[in-house]
Protein backbone atom coordinates (compact mmCIF):
# COMPACT_ATOMS: atom_id res chain seq x y z
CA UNK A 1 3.55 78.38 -0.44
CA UNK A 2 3.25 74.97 -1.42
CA UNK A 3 -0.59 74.90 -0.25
CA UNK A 4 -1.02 77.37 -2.70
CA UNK A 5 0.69 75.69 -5.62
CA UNK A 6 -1.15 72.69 -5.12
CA UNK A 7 -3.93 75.00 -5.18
CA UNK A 8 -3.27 76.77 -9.03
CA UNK A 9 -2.05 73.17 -9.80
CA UNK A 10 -5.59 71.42 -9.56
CA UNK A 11 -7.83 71.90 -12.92
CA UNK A 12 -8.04 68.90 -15.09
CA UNK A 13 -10.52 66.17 -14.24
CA UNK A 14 -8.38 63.14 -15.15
CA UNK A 15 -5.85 64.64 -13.43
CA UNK A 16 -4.21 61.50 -10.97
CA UNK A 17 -6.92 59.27 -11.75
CA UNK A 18 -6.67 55.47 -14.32
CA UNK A 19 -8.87 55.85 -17.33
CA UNK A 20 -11.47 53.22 -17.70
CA UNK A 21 -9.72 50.18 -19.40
CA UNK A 22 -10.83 49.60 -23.26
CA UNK A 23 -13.49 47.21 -23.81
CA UNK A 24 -12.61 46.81 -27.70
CA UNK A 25 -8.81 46.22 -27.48
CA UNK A 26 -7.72 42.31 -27.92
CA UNK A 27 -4.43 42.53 -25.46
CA UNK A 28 -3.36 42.41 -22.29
CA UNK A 29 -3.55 45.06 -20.12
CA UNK A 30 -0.15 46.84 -18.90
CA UNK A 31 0.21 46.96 -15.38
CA UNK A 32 -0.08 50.02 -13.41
CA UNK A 33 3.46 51.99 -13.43
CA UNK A 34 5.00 51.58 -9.59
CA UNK A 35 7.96 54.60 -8.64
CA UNK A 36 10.48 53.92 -10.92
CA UNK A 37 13.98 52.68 -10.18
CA UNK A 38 16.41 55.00 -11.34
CA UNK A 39 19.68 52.49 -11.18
CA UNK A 40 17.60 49.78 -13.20
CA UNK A 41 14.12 50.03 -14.32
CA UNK A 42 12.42 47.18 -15.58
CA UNK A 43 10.02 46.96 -18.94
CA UNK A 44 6.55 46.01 -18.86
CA UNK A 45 6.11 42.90 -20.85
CA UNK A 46 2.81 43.16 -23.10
CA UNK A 47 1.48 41.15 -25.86
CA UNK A 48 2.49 39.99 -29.36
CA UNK A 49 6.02 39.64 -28.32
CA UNK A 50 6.32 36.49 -30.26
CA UNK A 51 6.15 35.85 -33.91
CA UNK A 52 3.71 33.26 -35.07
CA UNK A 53 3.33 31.41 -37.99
CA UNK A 54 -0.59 30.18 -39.12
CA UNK A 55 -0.75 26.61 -40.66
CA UNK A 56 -3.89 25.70 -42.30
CA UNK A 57 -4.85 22.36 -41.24
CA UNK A 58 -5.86 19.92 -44.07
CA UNK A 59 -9.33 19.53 -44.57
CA UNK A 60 -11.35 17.40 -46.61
CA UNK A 61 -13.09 17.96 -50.19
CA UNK A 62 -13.44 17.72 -54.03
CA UNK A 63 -10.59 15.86 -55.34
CA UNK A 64 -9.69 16.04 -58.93
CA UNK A 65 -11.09 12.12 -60.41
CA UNK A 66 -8.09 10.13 -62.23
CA UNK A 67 -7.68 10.70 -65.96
CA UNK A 68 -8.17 8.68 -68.76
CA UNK A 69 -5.46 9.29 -70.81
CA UNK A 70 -3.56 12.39 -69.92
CA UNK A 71 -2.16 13.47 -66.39
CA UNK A 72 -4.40 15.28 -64.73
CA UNK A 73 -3.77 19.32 -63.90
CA UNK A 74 -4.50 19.55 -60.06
CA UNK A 75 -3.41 15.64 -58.90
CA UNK A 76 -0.57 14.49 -60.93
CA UNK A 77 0.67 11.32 -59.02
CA UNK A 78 3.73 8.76 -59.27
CA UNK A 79 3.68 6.04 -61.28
CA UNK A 80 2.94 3.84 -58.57
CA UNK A 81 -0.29 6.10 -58.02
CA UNK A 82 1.17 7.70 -54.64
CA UNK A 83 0.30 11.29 -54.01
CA UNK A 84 3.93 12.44 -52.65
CA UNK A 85 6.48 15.17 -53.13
CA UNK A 86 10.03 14.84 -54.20
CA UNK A 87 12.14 15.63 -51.55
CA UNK A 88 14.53 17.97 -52.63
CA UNK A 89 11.36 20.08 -53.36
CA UNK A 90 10.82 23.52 -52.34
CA UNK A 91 8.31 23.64 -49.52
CA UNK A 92 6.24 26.43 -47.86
CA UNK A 93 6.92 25.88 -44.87
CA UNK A 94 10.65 26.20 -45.71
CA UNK A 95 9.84 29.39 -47.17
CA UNK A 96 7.88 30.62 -44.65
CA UNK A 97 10.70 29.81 -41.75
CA UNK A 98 13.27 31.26 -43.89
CA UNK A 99 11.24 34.41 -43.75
CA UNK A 100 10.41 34.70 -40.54
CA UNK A 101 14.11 34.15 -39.65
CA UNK A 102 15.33 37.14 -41.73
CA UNK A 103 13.29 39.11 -43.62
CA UNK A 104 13.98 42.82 -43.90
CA UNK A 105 10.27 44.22 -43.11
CA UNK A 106 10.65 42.01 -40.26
CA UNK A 107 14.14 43.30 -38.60
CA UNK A 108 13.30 46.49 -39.06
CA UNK A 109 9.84 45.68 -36.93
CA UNK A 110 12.02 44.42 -34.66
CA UNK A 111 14.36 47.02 -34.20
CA UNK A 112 11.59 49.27 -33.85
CA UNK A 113 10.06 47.40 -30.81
CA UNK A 114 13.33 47.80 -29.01
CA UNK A 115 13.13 51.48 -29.76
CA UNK A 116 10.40 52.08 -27.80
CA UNK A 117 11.13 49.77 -25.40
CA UNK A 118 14.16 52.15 -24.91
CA UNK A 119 11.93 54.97 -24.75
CA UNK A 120 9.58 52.84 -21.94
CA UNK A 121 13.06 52.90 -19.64
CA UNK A 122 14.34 56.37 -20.41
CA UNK A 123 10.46 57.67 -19.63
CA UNK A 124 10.91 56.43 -16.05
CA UNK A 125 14.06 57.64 -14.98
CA UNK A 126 14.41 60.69 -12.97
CA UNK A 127 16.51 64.08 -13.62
CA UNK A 128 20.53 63.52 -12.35
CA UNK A 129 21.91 65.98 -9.33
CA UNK A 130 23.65 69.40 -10.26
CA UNK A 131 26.68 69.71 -8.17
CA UNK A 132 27.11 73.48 -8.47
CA UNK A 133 30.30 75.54 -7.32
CA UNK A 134 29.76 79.43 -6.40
CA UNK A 135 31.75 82.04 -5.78
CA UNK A 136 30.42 85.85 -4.28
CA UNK A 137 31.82 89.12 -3.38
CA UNK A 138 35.16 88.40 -4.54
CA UNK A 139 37.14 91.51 -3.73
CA UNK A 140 34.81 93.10 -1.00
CA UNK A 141 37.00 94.71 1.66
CA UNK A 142 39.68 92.97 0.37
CA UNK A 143 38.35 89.31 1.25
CA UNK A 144 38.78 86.40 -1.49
CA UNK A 145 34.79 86.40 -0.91
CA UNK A 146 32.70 83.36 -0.36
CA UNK A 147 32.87 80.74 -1.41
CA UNK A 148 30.12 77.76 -1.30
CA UNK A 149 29.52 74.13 -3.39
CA UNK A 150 25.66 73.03 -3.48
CA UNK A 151 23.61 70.17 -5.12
CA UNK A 152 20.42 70.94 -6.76
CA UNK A 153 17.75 68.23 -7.32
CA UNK A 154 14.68 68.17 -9.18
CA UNK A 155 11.87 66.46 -7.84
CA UNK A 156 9.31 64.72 -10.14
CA UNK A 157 6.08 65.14 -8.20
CA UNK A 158 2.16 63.69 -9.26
CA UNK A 159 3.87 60.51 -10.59
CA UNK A 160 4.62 61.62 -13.93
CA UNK A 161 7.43 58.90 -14.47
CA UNK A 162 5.31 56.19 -13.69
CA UNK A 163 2.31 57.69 -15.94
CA UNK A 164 4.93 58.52 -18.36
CA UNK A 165 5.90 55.13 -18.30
CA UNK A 166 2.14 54.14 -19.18
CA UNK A 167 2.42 55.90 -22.35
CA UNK A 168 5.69 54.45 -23.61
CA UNK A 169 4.17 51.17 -22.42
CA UNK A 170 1.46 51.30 -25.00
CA UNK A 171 3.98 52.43 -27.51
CA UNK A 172 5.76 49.39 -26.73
CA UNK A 173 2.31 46.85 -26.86
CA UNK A 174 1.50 49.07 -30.48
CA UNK A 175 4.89 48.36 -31.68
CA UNK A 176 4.33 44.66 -30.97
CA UNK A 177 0.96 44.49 -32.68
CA UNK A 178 2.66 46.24 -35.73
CA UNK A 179 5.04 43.42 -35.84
CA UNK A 180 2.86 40.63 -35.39
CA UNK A 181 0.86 42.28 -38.48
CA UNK A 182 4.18 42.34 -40.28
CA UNK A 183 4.86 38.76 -39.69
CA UNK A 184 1.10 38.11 -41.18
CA UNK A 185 1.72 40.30 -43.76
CA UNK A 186 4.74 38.48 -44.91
CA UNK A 187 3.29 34.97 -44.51
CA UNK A 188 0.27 36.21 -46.48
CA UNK A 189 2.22 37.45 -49.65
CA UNK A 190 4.38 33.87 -49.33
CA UNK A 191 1.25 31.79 -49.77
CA UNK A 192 -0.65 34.20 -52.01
CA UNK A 193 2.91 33.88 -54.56
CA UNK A 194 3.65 30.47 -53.71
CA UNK A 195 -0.20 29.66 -54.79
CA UNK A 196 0.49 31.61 -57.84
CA UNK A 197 3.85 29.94 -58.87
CA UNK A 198 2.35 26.48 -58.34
CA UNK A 199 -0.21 26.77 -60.58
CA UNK A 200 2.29 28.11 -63.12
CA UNK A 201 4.39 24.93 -62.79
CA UNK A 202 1.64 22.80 -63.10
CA UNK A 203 0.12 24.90 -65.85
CA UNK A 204 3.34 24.33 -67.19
CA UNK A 205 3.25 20.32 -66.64
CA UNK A 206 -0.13 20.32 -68.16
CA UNK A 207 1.12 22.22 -71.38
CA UNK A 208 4.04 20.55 -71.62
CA UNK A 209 1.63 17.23 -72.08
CA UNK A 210 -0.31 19.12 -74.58
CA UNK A 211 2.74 19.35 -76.48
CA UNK A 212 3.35 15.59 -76.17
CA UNK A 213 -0.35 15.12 -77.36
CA UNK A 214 -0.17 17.22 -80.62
CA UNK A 215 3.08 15.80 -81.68
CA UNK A 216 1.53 12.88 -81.03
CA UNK A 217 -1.46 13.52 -83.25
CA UNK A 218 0.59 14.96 -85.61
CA UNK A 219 2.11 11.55 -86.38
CA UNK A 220 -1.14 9.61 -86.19
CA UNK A 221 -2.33 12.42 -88.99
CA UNK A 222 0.89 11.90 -90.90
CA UNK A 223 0.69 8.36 -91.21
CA UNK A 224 -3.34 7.81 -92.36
CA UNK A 225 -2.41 10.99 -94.81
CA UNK A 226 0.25 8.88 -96.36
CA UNK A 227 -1.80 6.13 -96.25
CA UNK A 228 -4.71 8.25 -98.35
CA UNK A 229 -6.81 8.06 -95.32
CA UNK A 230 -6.84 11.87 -94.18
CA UNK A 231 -6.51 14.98 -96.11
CA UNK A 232 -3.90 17.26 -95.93
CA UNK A 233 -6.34 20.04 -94.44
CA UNK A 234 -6.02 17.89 -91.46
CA UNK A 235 -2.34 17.35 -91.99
CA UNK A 236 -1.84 21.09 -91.67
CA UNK A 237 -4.51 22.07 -88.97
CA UNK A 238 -1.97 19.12 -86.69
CA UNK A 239 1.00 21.23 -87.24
CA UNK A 240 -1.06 24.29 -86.21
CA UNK A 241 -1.99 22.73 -83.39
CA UNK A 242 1.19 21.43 -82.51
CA UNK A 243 3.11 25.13 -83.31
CA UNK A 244 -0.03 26.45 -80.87
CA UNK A 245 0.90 24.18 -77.91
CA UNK A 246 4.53 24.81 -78.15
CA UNK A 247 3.83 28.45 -78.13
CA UNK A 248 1.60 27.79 -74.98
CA UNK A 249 4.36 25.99 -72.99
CA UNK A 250 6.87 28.75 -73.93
CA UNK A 251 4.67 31.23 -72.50
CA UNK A 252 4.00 28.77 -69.06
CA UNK A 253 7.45 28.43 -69.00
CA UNK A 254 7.79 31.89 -68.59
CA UNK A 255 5.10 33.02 -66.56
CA UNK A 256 6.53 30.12 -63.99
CA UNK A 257 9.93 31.53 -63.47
CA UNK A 258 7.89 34.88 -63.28
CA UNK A 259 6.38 33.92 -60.19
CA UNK A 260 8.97 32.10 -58.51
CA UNK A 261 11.18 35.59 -59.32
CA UNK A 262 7.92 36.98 -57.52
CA UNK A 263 7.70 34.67 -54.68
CA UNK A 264 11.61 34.77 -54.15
CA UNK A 265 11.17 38.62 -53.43
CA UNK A 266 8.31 37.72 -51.33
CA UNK A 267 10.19 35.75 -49.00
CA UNK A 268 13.15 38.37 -48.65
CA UNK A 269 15.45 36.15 -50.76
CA UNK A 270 17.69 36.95 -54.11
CA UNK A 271 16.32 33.39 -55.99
CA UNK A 272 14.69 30.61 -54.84
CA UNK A 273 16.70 26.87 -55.58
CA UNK A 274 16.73 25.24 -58.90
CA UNK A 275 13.88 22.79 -57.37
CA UNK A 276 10.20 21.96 -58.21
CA UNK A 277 7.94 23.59 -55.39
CA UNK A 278 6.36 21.01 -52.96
CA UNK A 279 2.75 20.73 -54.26
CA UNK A 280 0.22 18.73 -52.35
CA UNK A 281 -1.34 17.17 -55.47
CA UNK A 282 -4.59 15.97 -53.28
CA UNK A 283 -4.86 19.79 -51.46
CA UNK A 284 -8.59 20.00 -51.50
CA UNK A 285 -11.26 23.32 -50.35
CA UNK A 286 -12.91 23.42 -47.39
CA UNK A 287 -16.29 25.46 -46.81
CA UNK A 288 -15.65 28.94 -44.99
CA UNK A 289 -17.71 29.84 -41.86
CA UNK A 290 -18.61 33.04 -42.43
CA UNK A 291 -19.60 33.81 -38.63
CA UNK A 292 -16.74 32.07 -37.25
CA UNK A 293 -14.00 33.38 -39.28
CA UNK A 294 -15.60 36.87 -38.20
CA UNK A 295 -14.98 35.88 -34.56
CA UNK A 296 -11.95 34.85 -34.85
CA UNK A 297 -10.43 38.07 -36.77
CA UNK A 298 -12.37 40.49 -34.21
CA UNK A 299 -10.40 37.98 -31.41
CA UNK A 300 -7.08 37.96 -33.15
CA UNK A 301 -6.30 41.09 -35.68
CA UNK A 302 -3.15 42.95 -34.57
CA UNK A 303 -4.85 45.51 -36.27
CA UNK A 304 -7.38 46.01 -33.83
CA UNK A 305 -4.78 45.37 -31.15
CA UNK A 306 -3.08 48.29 -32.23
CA UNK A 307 -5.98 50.09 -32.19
CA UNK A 308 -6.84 49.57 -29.14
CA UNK A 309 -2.83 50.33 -27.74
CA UNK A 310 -3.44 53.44 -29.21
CA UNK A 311 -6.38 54.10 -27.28
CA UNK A 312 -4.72 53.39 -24.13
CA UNK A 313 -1.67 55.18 -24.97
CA UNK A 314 -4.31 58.07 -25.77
CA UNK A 315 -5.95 57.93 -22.01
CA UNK A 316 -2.40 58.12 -20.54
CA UNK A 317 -1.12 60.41 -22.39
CA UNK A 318 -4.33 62.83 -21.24
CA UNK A 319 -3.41 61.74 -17.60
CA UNK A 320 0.34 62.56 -18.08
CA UNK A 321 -0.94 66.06 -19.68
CA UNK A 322 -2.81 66.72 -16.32
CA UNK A 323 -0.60 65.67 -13.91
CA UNK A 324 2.24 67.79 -16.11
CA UNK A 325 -0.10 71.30 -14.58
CA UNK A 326 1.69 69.79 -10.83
CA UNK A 327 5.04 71.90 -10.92
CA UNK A 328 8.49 70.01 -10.33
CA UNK A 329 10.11 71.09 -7.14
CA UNK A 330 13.34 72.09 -6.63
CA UNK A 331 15.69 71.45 -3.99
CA UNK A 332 19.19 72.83 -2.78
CA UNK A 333 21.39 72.05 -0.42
CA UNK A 334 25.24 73.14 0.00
CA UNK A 335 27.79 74.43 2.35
CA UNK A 336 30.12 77.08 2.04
CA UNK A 337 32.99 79.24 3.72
CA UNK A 338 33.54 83.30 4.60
CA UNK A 339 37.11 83.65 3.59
CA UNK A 340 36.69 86.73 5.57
CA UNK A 341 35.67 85.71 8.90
CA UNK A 342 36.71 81.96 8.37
CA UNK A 343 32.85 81.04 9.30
CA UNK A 344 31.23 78.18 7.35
CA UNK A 345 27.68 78.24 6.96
CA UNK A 346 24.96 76.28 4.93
CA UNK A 347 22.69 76.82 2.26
CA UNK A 348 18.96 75.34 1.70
CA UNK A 349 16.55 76.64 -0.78
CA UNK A 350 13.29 75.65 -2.34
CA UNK A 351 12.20 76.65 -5.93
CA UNK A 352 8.83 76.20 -7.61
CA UNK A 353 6.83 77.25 -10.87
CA UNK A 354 3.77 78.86 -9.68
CA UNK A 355 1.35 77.80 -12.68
CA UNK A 356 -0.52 80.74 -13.46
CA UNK A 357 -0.05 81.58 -17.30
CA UNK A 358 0.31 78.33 -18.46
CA UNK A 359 -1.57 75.22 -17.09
CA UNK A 360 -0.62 72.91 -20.18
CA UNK A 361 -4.13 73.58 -21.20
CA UNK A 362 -3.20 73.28 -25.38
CA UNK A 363 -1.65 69.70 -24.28
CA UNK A 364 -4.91 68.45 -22.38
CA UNK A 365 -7.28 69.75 -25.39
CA UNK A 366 -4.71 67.65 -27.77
CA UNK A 367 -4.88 64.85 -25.82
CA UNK A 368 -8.48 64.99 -25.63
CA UNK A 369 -9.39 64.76 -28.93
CA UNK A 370 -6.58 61.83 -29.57
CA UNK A 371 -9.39 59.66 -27.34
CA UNK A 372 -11.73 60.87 -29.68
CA UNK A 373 -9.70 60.40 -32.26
CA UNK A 374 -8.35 56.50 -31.32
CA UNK A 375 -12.21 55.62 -30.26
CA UNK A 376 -13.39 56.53 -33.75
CA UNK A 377 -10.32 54.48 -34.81
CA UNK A 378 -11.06 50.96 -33.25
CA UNK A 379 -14.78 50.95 -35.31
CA UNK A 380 -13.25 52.20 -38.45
CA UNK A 381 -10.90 48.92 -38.09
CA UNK A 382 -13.30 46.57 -37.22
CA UNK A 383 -15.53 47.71 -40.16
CA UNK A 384 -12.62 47.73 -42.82
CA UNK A 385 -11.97 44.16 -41.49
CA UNK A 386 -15.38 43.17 -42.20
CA UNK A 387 -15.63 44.08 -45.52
CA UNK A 388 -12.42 42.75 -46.30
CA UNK A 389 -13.70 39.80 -44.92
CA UNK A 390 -16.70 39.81 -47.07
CA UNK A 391 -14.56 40.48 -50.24
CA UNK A 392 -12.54 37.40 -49.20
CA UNK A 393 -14.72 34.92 -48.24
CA UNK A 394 -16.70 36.28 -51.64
CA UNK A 395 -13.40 35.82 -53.75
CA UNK A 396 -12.83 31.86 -52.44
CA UNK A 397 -16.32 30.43 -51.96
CA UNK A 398 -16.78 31.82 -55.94
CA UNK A 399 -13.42 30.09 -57.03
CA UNK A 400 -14.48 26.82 -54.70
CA UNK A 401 -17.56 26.21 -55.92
CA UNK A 402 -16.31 26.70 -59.44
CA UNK A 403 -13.19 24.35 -58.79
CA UNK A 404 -15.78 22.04 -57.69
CA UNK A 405 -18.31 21.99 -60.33
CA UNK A 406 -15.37 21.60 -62.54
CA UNK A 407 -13.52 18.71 -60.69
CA UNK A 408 -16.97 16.92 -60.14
CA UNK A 409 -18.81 16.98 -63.17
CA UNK A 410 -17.25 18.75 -66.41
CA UNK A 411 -14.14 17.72 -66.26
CA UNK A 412 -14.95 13.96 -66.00
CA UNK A 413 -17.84 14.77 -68.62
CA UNK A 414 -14.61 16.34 -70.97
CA UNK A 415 -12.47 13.16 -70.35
CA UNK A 416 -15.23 10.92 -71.32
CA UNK A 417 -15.97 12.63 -74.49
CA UNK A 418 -12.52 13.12 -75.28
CA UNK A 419 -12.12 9.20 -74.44
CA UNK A 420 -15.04 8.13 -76.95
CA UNK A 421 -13.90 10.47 -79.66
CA UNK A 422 -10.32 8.55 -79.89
CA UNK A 423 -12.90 5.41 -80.21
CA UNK A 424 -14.68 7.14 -82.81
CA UNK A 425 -11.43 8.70 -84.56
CA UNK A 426 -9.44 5.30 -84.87
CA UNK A 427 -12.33 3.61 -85.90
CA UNK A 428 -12.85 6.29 -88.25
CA UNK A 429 -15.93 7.51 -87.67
CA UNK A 430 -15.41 10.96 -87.05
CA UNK A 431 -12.37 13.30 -88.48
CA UNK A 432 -9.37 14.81 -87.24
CA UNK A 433 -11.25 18.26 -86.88
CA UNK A 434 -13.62 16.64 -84.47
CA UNK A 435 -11.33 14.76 -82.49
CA UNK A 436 -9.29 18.22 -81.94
CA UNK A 437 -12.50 20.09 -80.56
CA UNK A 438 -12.45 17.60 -78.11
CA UNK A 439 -9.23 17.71 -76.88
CA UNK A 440 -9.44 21.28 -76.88
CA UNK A 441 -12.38 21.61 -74.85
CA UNK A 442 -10.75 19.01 -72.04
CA UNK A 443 -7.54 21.21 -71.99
CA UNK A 444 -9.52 24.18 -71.45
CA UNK A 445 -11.69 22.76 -69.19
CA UNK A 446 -8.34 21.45 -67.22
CA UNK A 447 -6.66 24.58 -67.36
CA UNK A 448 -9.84 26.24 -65.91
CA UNK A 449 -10.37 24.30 -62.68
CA UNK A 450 -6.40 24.92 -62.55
CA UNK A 451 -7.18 28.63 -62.06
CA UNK A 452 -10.06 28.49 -59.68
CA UNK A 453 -8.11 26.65 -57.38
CA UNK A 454 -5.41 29.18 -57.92
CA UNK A 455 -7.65 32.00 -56.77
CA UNK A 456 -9.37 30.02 -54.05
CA UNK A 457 -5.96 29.57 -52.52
CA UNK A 458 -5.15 33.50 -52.72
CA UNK A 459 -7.96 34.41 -51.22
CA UNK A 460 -7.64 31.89 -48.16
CA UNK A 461 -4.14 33.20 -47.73
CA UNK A 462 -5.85 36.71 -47.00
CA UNK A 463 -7.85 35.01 -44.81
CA UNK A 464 -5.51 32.85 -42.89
CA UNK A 465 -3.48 36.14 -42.49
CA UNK A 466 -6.35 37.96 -40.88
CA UNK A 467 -7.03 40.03 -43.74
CA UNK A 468 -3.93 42.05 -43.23
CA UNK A 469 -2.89 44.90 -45.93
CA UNK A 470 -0.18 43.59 -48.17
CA UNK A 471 1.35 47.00 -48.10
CA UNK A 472 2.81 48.43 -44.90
């Protein structure tokens, strides 16, 4: 009999055989599941089971020059000419710690790792004993009948716990990958809305010195008007400018608390402290290696990772499908009593599923095609990876080289003119008018490097977070 069920059980190829391991997943491998121990199995430890935390190192490049006469926008330093930070400031890296600690995207990728690491132990543990008490031909002849107590057990042939195990294993490894993306995926939207809000706060330094400026000029224009040495055209086109410059810091002022609203919610917290953010007012751009930056996210994306868990999990899933067509067996053994005769006699028996109709055949197709399926997977993620790659490295080398050209040439050019037309002004040579197209050009000029380094700083947070999707 059993010959025979080994027999109808033999049919799928895979069947009791390790799949080929996957030459495009970045992980370790999961070792092969051993017969499980049913008072205390133990989990397979995989990858990613730590949270990391990706510091750029400081790098050296374009810094903005000193001004001439107003504080510059991207290097505003102490009166004593140091380059520091206050230190009640805000910093990232406080942000980002306080994040990792206790975000809510986070836990819950937590939690779910020990979910299936749950499932990993209850795959592997076997089915419990039926203690069974039986009672026949109560009655016969007059006889209280007999009467018998048996234990059933079923046997888990073919290994399935241990390939069952496999599976959940994966799960486990995907799980981990998912978090480690999570952790990225928070540190990425930190720096991306920490880059944003400290360009707003300088933007808002920078306007609030523009304000200084035209209330400034405003009183230089008042006084040569009252001495009949401007004309009130120039009188009024000061107070525009000054009612323009207060209506610019308003709106900086604003769009600051915006983002630090924005970058509060990005680092899982209600409001950030009433404190400046920790700017590093000589931060400068390095160059991006295209090639090696595409090594290192093929080396490193949990994305792929996952991927490639998924891929395994596939393969033993298709082996756990085959070795599922192996029936179970089941065993009983009991003793019981003839009230009748007073004789005690035993019981044995052997039951199992002959596997005729169904040989799990819809579950090995599925599992099947979910190879195909993950395989197709892995080189859709690599190539959605590269072109976000390409759209990143695009978005910052663009905003670099502007900041650059900006810092290095038309800026200074700005400050110079701007310099020689106060010459020119108080030695009145040239008019108010004049004067105020140059100081609006070196504002402008200011407030444009300001953004290219904002967006070269976004997009390097994409990149420093391998690129990861900022929604879940």
């Amino acid at each position: 009999m059993l010959l025979l069920v080994t027999a109808l059980s033999v049919g799928c190829q895979t069947g009791g055989r390790r799949p080929l391991a996957s030459t495009t997943s970045n992980y370790e491998p999961v070792p092969e599941a051993s017969p499980v121990n049913a008072t205390q199995p133990e989990v397979v430890q995989v990858a990613f089971d730590e949270p990391i935390v990706r510091q750029a190192e400081p790098v050296e490049g374009i810094v903005a020059p000193e001004p001439l006469q107003l504080q510059p926008a991207l290097s505003l330093p102490d009166s004593d000419g140091a380059s520091t930070v206050a230190a009640e400031s805000l910093s990232l890296e406080q942000l980002e710690a306080s994040a990792l600690a206790g975000h809510p995207e986070l836990r819950q990728a937590r939690a779910r790792v020990n979910s299936r690491r749950g499932r990993y132990v209850q795959a592997g543990l076997p089915f419990n004993p039926v203690l069974q008490y039986q009672s026949e031909e109560i009655g016969n002849e007059g006889a209280s009948g007999l009467h018998s107590l048996r234990v059933n057990q079923q046997f888990v042939t073919a290994n399935k716990l241990g390939i069952a195990q496999q599976v959940q294993a994966y799960e486990v490894q995907k799980q981990q990958a998912q978090l480690r993306a999570a952790e990225l995926r928070v540190l990425t939207r930190i720096r991306i809305a920490f880059a944003a809000a400290a360009v707003s706060q300088r933007r808002a330094e920078l306007t609030d010195q523009i304000v200084e400026l035209a209330e400034r000029s405003l009183r230089s224009v008042q006084s040569l008007v009252d001495a009949k040495e401007a004309s009130n055209v120039a009188l009024l086109q000061a107070k525009v400018e000054l009612d323009q410059a207060r209506v610019n810091a308003e709106n900086a002022a604003t769009k600051l608390q915006a983002d630090r609203r924005a970058l509060a919610a990005a680092a899982g917290v209600s409001e950030l402290p009433a404190t400046d953010l920790a700017i590093d007012r000589g931060e400068t751009l390095e160059e991006a290696p295209w090639q090696l930056l595409l090594s290192e996210l093929e080396a490193s994306s949990p994305e792929l990772a996952a991927a490639g868990s998924e891929l395994e999990r596939a393969r033993w899933a298709l082996q756990l499908a085959c070795a599922q067509v192996t029936p179970n067996i089941t065993g009983q053994i009991g003793v019981g009593v003839d009230t009748a005769t007073d004789d005690t006699y035993a019981i044995v028996g052997v039951s199992v599923p002959l596997p005729i109709r169904n040989r799990n055949q819809g579950n090995i197709q599925t599992a099947r095609a979910d190879i195909a399926a993950a395989s197709a997977a892995i080189e859709q993620t690599r190539l959605s990876l590269d072109g976000r790659l390409a759209d990143a490295v695009g978005r910052y080398q663009t905003a670099r080289q502007r900041y650059e050209k900006l810092v290095s040439r038309i800026v200074p050019n700005a400050e110079e003119t701007y310099r020689l037309s106060q010459q020119a002004f108080a030695a009145g040579e040239s008019d108010f008018l004049q004067l105020l197209t140059v100081q609006r050009t070196l504002f402008t000029t200011r407030l444009s490097a300001l953004d290219a380094f904002g967006q070269a700083k976004q997009a390097l947070a994409e990149i420093e977070g391998l690129l990861i999707t900022l929604q879940p």
